[in-house]
C-alpha atoms as a PDB file:
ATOM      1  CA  UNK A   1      79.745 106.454  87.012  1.00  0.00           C
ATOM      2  CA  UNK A   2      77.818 103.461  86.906  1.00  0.00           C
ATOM      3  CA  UNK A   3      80.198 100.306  87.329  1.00  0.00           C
ATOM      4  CA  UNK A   4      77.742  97.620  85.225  1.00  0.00           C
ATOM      5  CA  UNK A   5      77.529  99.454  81.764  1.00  0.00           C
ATOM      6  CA  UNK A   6      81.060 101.463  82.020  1.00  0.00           C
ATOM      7  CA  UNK A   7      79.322 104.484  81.790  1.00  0.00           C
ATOM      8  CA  UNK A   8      80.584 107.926  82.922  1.00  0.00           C
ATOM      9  CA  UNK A   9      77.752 111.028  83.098  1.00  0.00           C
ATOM     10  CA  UNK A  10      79.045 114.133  84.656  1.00  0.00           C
ATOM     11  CA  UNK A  11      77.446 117.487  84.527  1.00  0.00           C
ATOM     12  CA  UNK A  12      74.669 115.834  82.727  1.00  0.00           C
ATOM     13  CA  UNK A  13      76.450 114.786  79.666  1.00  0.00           C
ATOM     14  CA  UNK A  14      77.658 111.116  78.361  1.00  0.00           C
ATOM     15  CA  UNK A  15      81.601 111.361  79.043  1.00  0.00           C
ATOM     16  CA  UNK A  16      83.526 109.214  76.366  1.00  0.00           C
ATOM     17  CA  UNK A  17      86.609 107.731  78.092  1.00  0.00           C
ATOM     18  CA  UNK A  18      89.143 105.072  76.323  1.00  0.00           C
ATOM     19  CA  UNK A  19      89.440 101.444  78.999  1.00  0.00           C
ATOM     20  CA  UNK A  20      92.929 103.271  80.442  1.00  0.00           C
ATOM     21  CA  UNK A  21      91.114 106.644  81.232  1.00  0.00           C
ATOM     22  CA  UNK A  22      87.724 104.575  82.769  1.00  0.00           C
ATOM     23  CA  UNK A  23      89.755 102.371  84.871  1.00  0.00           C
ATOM     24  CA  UNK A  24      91.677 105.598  86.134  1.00  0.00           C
ATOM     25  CA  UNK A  25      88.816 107.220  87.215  1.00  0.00           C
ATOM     26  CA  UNK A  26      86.764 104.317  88.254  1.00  0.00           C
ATOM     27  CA  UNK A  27      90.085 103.847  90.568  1.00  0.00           C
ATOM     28  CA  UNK A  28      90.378 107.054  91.954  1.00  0.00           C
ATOM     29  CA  UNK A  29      86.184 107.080  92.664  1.00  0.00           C
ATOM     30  CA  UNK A  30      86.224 103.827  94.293  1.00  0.00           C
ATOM     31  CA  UNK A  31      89.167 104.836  96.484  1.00  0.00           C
ATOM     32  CA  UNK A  32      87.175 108.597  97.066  1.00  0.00           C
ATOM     33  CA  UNK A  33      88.985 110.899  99.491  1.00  0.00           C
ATOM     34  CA  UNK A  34      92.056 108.614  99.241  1.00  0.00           C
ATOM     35  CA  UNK A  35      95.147 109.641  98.101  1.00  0.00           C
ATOM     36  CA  UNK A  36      96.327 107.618  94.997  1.00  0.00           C
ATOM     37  CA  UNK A  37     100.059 107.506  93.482  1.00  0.00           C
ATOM     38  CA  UNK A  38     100.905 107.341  90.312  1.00  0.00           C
ATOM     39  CA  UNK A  39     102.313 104.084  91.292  1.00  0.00           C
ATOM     40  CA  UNK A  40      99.096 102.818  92.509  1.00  0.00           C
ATOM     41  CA  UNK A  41      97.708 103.694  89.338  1.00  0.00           C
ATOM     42  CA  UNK A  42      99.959 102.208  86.890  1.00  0.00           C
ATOM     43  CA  UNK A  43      99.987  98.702  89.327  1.00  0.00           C
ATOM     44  CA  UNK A  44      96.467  98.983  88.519  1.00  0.00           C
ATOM     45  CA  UNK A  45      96.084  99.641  84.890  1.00  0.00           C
ATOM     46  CA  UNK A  46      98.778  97.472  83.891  1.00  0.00           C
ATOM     47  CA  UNK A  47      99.539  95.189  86.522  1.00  0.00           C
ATOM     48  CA  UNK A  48     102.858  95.990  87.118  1.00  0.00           C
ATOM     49  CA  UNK A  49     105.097  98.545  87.534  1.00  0.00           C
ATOM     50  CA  UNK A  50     104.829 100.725  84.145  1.00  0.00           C
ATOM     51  CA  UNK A  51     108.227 102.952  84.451  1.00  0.00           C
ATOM     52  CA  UNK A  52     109.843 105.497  86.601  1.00  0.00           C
ATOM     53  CA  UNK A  53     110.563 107.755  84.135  1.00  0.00           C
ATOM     54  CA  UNK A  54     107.228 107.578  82.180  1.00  0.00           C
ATOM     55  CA  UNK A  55     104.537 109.944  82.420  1.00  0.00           C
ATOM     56  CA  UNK A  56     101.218 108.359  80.559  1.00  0.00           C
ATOM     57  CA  UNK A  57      99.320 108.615  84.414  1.00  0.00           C
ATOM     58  CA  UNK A  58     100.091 112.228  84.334  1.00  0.00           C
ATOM     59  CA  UNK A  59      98.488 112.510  80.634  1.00  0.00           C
ATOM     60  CA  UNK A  60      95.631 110.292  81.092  1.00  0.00           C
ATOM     61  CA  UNK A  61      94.525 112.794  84.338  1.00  0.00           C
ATOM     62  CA  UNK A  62      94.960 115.458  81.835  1.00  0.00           C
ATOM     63  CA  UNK A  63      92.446 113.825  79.298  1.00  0.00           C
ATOM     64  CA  UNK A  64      90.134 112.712  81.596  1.00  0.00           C
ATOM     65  CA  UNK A  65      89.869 116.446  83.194  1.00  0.00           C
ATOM     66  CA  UNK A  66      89.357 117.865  79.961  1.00  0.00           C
ATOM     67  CA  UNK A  67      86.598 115.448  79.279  1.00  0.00           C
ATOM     68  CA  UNK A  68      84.514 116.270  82.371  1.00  0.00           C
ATOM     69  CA  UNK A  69      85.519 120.000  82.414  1.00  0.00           C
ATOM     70  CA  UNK A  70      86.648 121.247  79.004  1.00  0.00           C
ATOM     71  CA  UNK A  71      86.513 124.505  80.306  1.00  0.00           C
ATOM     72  CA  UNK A  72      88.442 123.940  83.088  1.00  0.00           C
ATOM     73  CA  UNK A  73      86.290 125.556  85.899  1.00  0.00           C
ATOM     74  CA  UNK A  74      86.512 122.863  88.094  1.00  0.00           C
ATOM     75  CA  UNK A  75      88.898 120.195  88.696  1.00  0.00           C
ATOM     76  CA  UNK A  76      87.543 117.375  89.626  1.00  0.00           C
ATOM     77  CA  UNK A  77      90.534 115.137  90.160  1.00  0.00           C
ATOM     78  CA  UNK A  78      92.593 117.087  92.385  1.00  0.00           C
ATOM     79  CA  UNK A  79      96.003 117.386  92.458  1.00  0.00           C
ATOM     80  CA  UNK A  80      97.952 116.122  95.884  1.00  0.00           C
ATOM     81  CA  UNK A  81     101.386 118.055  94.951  1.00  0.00           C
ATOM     82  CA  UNK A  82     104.301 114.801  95.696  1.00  0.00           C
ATOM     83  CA  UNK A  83     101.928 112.443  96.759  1.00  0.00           C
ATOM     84  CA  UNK A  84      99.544 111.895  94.072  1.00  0.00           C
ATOM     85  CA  UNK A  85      95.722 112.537  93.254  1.00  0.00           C
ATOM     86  CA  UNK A  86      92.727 112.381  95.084  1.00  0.00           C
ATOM     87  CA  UNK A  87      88.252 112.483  94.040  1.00  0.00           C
ATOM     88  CA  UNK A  88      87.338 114.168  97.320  1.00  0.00           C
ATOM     89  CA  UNK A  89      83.772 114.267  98.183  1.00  0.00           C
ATOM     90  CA  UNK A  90      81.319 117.525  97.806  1.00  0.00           C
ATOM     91  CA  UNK A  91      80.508 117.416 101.234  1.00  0.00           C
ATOM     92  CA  UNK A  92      81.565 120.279 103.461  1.00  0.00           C
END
């Protein structure tokens, strides 16, 4: 990801993201290893809370995995099951 231009390359490929889906992952790479809510998320994408019951984070993960693995081999943004999500690094 390269913060300046708002460009995403994974796998050797330009990713195409929409400003909600960039500022999701640029969240969850910045914050690398962390574990991120869904709260934390919508606080930062829209700078307040978004809705209890609403599940546009949950959707945008989707289409932002599909993007950088449409065939699923790999998911990059892991899934923390009741806590959130989390980019872990490579590194054994």
């Amino acid at each position: 990801m390269d913060l300046t231009l708002k460009k995403v390359e994974y796998a050797g490929a330009a990713i195409n993201l929409t400003a909600r889906e960039y500022a999701i992952l640029e969240y969850l790479l910045v914050n690398r290893n962390g574990v991120i809510t869904r709260e934390m998320l919508e606080e930062h994408i829209w700078d307040c809370e978004h809705g209890a019951f609403s599940n546009v984070v949950e959707v945008l993960i989707s289409r932002i995995r599909k993007k950088l693995d449409p065939e699923d081999k790999e998911a990059v943004i892991k899934t923390v099951k009741g806590l959130g999500y989390v980019i872990k690094d490579e590194k054994p």
